[in-house]
PDB file of N, CA and C in Angstrom:
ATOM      1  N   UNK A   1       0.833  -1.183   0.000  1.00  0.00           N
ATOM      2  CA  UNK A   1       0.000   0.000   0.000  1.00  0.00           C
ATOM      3  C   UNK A   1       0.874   1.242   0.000  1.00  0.00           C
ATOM      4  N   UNK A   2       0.401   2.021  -0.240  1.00  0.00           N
ATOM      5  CA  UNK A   2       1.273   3.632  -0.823  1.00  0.00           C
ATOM      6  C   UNK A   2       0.665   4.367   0.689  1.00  0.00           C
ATOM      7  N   UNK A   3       1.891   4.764   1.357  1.00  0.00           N
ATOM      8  CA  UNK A   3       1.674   6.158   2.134  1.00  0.00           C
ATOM      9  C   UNK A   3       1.384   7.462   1.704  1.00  0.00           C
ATOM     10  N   UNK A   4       1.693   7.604   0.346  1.00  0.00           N
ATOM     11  CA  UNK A   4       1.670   9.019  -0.171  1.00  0.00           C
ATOM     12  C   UNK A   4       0.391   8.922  -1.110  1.00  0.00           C
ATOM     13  N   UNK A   5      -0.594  10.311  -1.347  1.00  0.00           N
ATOM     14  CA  UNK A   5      -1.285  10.203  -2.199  1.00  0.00           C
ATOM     15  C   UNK A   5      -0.884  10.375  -3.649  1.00  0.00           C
ATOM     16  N   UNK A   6      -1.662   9.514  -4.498  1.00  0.00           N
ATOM     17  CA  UNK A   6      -1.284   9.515  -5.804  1.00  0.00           C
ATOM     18  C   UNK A   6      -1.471  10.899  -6.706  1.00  0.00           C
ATOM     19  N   UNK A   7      -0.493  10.554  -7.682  1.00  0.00           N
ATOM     20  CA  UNK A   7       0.163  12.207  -7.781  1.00  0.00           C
ATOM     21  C   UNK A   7      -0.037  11.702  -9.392  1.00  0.00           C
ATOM     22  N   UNK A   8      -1.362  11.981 -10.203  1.00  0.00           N
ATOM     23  CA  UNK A   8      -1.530  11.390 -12.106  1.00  0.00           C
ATOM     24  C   UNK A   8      -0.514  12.335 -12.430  1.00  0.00           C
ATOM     25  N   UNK A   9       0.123  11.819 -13.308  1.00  0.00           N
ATOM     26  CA  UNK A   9       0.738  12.458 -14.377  1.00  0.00           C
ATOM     27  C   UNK A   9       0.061  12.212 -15.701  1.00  0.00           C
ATOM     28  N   UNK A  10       0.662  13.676 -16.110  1.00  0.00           N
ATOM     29  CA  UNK A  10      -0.409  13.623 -17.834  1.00  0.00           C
ATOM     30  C   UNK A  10      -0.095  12.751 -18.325  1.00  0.00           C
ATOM     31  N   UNK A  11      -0.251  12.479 -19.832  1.00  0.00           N
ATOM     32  CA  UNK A  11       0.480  11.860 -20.752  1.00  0.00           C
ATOM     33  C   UNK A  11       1.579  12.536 -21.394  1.00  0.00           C
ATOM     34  N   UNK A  12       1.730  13.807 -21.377  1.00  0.00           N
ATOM     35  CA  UNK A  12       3.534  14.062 -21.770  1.00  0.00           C
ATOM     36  C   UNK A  12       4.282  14.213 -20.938  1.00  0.00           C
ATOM     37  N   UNK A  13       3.917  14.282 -19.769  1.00  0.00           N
ATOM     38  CA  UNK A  13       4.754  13.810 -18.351  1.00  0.00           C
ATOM     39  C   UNK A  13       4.923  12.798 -18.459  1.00  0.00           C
ATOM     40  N   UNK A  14       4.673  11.566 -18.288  1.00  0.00           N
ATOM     41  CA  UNK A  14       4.694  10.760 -18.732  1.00  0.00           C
ATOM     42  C   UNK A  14       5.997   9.881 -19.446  1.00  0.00           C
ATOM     43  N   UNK A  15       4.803  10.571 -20.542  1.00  0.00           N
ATOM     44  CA  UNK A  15       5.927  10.119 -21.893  1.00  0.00           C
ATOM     45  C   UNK A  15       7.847  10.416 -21.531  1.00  0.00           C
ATOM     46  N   UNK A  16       7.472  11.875 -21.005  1.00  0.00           N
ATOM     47  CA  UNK A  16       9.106  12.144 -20.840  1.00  0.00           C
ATOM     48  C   UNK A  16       9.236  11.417 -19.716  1.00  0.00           C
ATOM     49  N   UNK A  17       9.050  11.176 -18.319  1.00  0.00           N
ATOM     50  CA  UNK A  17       9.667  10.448 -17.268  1.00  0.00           C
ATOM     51  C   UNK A  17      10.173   8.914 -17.787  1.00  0.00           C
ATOM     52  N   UNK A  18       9.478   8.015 -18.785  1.00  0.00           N
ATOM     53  CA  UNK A  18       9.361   6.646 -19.107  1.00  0.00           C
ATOM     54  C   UNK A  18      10.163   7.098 -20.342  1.00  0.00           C
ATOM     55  N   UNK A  19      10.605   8.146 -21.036  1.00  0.00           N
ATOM     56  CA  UNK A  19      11.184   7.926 -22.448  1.00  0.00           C
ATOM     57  C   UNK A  19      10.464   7.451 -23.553  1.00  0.00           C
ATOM     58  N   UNK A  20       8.853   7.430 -23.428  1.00  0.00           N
ATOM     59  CA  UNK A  20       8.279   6.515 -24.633  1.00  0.00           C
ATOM     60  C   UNK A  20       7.776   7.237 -25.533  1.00  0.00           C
ATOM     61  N   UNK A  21       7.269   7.271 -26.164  1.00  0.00           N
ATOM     62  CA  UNK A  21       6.461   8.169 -27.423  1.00  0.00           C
ATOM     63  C   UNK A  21       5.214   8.251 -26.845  1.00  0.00           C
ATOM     64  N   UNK A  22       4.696   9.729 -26.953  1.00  0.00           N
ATOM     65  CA  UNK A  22       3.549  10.168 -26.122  1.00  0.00           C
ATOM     66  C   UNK A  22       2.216   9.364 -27.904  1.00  0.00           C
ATOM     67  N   UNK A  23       2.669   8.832 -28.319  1.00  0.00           N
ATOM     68  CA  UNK A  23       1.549   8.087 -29.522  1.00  0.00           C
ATOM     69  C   UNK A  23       1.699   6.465 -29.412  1.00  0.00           C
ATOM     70  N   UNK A  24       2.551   5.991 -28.679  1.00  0.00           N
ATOM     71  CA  UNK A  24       2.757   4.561 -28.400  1.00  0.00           C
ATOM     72  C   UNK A  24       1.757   4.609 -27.148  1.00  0.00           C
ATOM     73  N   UNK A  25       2.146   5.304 -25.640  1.00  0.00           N
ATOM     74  CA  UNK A  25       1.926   5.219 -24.096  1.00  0.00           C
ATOM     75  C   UNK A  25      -0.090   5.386 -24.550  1.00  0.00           C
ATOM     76  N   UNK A  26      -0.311   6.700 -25.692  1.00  0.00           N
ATOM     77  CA  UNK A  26      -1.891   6.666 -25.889  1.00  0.00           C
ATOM     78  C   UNK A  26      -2.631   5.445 -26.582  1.00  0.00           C
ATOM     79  N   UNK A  27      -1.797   5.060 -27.581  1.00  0.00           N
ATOM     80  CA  UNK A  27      -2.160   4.005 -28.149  1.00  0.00           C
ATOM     81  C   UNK A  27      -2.412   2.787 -26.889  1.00  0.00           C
ATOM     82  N   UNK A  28      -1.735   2.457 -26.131  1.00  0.00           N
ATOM     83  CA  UNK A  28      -1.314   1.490 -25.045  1.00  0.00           C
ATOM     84  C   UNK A  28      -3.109   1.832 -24.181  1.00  0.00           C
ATOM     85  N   UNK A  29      -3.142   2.644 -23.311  1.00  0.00           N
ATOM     86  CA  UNK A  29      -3.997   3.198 -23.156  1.00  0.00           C
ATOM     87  C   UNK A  29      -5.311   3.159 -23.324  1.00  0.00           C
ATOM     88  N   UNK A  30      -5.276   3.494 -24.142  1.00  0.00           N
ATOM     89  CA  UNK A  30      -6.668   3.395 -25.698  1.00  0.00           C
ATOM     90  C   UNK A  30      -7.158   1.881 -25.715  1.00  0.00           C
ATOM     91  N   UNK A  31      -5.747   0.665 -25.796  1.00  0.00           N
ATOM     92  CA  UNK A  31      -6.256  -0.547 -25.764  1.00  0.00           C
ATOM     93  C   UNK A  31      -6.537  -1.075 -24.324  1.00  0.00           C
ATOM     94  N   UNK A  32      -6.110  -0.696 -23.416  1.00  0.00           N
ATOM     95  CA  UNK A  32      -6.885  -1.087 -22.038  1.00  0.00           C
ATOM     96  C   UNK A  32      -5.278  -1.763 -21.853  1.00  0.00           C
ATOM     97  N   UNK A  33      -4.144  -1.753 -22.185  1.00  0.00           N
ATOM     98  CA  UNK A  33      -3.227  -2.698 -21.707  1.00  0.00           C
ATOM     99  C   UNK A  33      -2.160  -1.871 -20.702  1.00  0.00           C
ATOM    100  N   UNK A  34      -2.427  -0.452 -20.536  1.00  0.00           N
ATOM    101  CA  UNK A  34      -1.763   0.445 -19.469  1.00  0.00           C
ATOM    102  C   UNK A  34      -3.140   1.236 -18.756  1.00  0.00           C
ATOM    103  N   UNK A  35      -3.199   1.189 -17.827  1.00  0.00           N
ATOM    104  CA  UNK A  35      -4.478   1.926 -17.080  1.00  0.00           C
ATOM    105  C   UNK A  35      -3.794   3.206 -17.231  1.00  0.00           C
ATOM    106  N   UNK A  36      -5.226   3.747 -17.549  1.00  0.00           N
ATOM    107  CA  UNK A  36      -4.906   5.780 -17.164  1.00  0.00           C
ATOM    108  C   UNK A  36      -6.126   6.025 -16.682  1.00  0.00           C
ATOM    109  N   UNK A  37      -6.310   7.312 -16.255  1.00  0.00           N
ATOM    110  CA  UNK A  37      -7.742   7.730 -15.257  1.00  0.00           C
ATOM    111  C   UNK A  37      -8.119   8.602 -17.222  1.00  0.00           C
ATOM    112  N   UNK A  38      -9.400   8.622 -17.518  1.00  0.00           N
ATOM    113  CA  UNK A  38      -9.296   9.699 -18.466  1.00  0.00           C
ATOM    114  C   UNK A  38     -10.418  10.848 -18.161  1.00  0.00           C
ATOM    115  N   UNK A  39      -9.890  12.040 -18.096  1.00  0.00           N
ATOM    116  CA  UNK A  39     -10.605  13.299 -17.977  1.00  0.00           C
ATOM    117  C   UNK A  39     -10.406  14.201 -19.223  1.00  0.00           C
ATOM    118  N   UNK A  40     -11.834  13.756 -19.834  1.00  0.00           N
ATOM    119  CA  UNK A  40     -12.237  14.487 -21.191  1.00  0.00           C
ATOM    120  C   UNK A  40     -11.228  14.290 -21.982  1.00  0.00           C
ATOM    121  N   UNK A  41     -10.193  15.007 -22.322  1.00  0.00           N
ATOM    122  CA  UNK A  41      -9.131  14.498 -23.355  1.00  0.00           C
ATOM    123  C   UNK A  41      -7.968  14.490 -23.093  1.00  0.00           C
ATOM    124  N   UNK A  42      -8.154  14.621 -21.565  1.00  0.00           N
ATOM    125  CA  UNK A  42      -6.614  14.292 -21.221  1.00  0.00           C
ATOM    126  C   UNK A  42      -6.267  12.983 -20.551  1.00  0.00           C
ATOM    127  N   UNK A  43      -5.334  12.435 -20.149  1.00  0.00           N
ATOM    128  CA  UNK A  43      -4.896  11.037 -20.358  1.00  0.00           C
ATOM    129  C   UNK A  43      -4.052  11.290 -18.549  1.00  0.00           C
ATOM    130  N   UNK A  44      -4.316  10.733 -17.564  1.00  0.00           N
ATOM    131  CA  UNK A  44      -3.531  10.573 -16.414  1.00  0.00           C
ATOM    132  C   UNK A  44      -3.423   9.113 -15.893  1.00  0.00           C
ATOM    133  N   UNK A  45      -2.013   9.185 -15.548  1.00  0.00           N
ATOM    134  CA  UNK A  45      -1.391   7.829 -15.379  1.00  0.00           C
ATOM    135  C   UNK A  45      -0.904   7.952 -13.979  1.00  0.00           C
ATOM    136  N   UNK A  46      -0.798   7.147 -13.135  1.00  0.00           N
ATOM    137  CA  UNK A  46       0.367   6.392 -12.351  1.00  0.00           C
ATOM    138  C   UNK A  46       1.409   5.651 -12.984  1.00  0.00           C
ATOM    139  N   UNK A  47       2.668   6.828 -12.571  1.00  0.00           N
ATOM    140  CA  UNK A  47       3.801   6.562 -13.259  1.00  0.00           C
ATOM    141  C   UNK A  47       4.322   4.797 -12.601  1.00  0.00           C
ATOM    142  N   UNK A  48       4.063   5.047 -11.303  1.00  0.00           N
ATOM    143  CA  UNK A  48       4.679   3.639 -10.713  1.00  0.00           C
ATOM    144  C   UNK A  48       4.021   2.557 -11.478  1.00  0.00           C
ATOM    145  N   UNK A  49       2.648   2.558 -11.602  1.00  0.00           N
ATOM    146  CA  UNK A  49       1.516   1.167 -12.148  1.00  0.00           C
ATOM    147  C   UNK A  49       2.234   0.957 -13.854  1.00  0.00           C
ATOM    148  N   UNK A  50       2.504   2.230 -14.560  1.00  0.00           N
ATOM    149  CA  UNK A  50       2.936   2.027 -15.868  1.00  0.00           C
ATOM    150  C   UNK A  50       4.421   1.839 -15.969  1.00  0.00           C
ATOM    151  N   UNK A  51       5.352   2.341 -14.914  1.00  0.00           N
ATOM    152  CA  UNK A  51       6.570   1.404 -14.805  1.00  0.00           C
ATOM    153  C   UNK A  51       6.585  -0.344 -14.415  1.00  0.00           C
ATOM    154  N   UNK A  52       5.995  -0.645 -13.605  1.00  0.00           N
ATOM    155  CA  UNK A  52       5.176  -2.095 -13.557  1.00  0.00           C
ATOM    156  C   UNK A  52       5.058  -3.171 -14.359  1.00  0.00           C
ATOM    157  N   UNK A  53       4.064  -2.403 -14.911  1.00  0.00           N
ATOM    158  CA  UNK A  53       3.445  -2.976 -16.115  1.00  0.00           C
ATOM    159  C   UNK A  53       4.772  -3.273 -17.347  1.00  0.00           C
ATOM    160  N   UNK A  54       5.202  -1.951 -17.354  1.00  0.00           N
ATOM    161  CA  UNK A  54       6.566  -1.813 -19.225  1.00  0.00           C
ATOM    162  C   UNK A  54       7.898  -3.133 -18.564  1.00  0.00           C
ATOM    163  N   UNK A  55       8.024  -2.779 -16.813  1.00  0.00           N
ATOM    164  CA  UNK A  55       9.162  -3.735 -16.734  1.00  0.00           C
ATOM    165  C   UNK A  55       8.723  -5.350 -16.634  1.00  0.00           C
ATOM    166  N   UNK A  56       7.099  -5.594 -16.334  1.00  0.00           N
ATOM    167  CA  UNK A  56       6.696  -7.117 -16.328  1.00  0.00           C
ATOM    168  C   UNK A  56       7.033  -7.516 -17.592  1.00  0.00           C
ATOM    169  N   UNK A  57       6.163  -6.183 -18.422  1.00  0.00           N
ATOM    170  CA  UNK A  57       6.295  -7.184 -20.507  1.00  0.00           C
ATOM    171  C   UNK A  57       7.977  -7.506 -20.614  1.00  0.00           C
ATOM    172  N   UNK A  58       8.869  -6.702 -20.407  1.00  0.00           N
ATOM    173  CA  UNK A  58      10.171  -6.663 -20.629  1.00  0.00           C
ATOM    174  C   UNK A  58      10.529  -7.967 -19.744  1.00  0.00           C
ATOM    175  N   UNK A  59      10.332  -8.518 -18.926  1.00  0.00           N
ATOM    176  CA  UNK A  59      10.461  -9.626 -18.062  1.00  0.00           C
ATOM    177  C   UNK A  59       9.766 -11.448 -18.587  1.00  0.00           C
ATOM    178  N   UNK A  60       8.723 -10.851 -19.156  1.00  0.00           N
ATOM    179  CA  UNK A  60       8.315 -11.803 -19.783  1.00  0.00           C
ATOM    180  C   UNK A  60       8.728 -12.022 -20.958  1.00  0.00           C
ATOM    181  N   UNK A  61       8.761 -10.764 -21.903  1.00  0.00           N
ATOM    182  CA  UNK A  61       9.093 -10.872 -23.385  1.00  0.00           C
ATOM    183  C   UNK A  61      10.745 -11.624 -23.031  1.00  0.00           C
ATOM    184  N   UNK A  62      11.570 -11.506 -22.677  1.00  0.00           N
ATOM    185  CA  UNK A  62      12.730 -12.239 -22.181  1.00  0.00           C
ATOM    186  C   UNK A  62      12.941 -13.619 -21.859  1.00  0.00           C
ATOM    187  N   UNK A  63      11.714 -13.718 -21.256  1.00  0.00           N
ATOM    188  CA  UNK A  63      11.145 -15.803 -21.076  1.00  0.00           C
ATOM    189  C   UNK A  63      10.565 -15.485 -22.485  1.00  0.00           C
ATOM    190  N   UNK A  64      10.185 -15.789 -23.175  1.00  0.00           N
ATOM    191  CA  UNK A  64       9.667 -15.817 -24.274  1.00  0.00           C
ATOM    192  C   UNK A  64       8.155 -15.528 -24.007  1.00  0.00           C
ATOM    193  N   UNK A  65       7.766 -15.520 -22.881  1.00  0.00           N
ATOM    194  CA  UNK A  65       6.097 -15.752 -22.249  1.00  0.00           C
ATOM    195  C   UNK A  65       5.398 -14.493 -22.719  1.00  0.00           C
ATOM    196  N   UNK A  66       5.771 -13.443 -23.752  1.00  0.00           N
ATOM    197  CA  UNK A  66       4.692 -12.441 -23.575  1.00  0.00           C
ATOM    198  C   UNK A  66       5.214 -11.657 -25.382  1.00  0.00           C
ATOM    199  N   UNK A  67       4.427 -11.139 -25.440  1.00  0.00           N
ATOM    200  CA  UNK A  67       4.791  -9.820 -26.850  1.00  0.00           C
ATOM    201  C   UNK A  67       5.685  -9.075 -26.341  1.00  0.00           C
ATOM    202  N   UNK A  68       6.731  -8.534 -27.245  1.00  0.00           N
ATOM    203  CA  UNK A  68       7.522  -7.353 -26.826  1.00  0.00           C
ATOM    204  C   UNK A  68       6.951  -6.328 -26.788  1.00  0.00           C
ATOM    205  N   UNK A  69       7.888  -5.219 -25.600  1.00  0.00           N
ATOM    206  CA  UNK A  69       7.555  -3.956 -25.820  1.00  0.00           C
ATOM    207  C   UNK A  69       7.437  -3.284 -26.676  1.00  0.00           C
ATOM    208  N   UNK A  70       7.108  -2.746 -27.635  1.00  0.00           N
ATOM    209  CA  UNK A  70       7.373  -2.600 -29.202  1.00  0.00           C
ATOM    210  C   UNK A  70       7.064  -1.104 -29.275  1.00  0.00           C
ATOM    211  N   UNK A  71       8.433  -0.300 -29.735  1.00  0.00           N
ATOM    212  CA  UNK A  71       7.747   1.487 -29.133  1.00  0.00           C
ATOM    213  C   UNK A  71       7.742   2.293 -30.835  1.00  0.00           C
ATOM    214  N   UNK A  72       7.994   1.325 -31.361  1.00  0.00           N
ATOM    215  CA  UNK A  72       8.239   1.680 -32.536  1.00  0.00           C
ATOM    216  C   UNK A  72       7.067   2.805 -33.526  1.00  0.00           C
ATOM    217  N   UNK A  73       5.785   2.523 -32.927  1.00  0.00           N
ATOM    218  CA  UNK A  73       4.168   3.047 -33.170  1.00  0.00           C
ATOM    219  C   UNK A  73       3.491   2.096 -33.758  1.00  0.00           C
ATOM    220  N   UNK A  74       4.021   1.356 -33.461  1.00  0.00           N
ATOM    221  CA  UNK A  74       2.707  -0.360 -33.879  1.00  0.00           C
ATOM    222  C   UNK A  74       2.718  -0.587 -32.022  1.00  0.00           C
ATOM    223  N   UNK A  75       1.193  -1.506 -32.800  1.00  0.00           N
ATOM    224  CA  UNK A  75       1.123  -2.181 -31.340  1.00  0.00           C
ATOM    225  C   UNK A  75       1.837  -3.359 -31.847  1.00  0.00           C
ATOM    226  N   UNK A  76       1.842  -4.072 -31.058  1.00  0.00           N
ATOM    227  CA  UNK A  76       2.704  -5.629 -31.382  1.00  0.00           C
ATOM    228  C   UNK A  76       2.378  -6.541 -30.133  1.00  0.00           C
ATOM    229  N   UNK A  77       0.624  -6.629 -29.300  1.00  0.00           N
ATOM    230  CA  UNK A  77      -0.147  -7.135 -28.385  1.00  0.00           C
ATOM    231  C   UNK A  77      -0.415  -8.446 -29.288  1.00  0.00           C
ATOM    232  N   UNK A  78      -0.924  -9.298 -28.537  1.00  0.00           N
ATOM    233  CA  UNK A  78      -1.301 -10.426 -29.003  1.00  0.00           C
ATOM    234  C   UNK A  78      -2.655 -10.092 -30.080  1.00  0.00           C
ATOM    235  N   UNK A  79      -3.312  -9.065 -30.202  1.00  0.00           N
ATOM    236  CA  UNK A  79      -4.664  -8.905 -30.459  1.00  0.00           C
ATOM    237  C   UNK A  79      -4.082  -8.244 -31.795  1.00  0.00           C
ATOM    238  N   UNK A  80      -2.938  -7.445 -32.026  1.00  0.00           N
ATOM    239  CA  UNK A  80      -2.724  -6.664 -33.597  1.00  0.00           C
ATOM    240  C   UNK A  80      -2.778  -7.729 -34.773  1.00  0.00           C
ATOM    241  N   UNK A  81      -3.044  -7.397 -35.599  1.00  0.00           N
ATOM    242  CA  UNK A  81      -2.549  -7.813 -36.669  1.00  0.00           C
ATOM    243  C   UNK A  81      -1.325  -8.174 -37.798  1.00  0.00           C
ATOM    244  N   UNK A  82      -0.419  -7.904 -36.727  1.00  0.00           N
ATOM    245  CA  UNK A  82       1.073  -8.116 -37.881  1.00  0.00           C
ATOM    246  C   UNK A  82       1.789  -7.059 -37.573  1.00  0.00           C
ATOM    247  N   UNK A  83       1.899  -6.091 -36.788  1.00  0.00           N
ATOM    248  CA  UNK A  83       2.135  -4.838 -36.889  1.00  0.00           C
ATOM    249  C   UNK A  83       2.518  -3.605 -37.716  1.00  0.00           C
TER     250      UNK A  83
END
């Protein structure tokens, strides 16, 4: 459990703290595979839950057990098409 209250960061906060492309982290998002809170058109994350999440895939994609992180602007989820 967290002592401190949670502190959303936008999505180009974000993007810059994690290094990712603020059109990959929305895309991500958009598919339900990174939680964000969404208020009207802006996009807020928990940076800790979406560090989590990027270092599990990277943990798995390594066992072979999962899709890679793929930041390239494809998705590359089990659900895309080919990317």
């Amino acid at each position: 459990m967290r002592d401190e209250p949670l502190r959303p960061t936008t999505l180009a906060q974000a993007s810059r703290a994690l290094g990712l492309p603020t059109a990959w982290l929305r895309e991500e998002a958009d598919a339900g595979r990174i939680p964000c809170l969404r208020a009207g058109e802006r996009y807020l994350f928990d940076l800790d839950v979406v560090r989590s999440i990027i270092m599990e895939r990277a943990r798995l994609d390594r066992s072979g057990k999962s899709w890679p992180l793929n930041v390239e602007g494809t998705n590359a989820g089990p659900d895309s098409q080919g990317g």
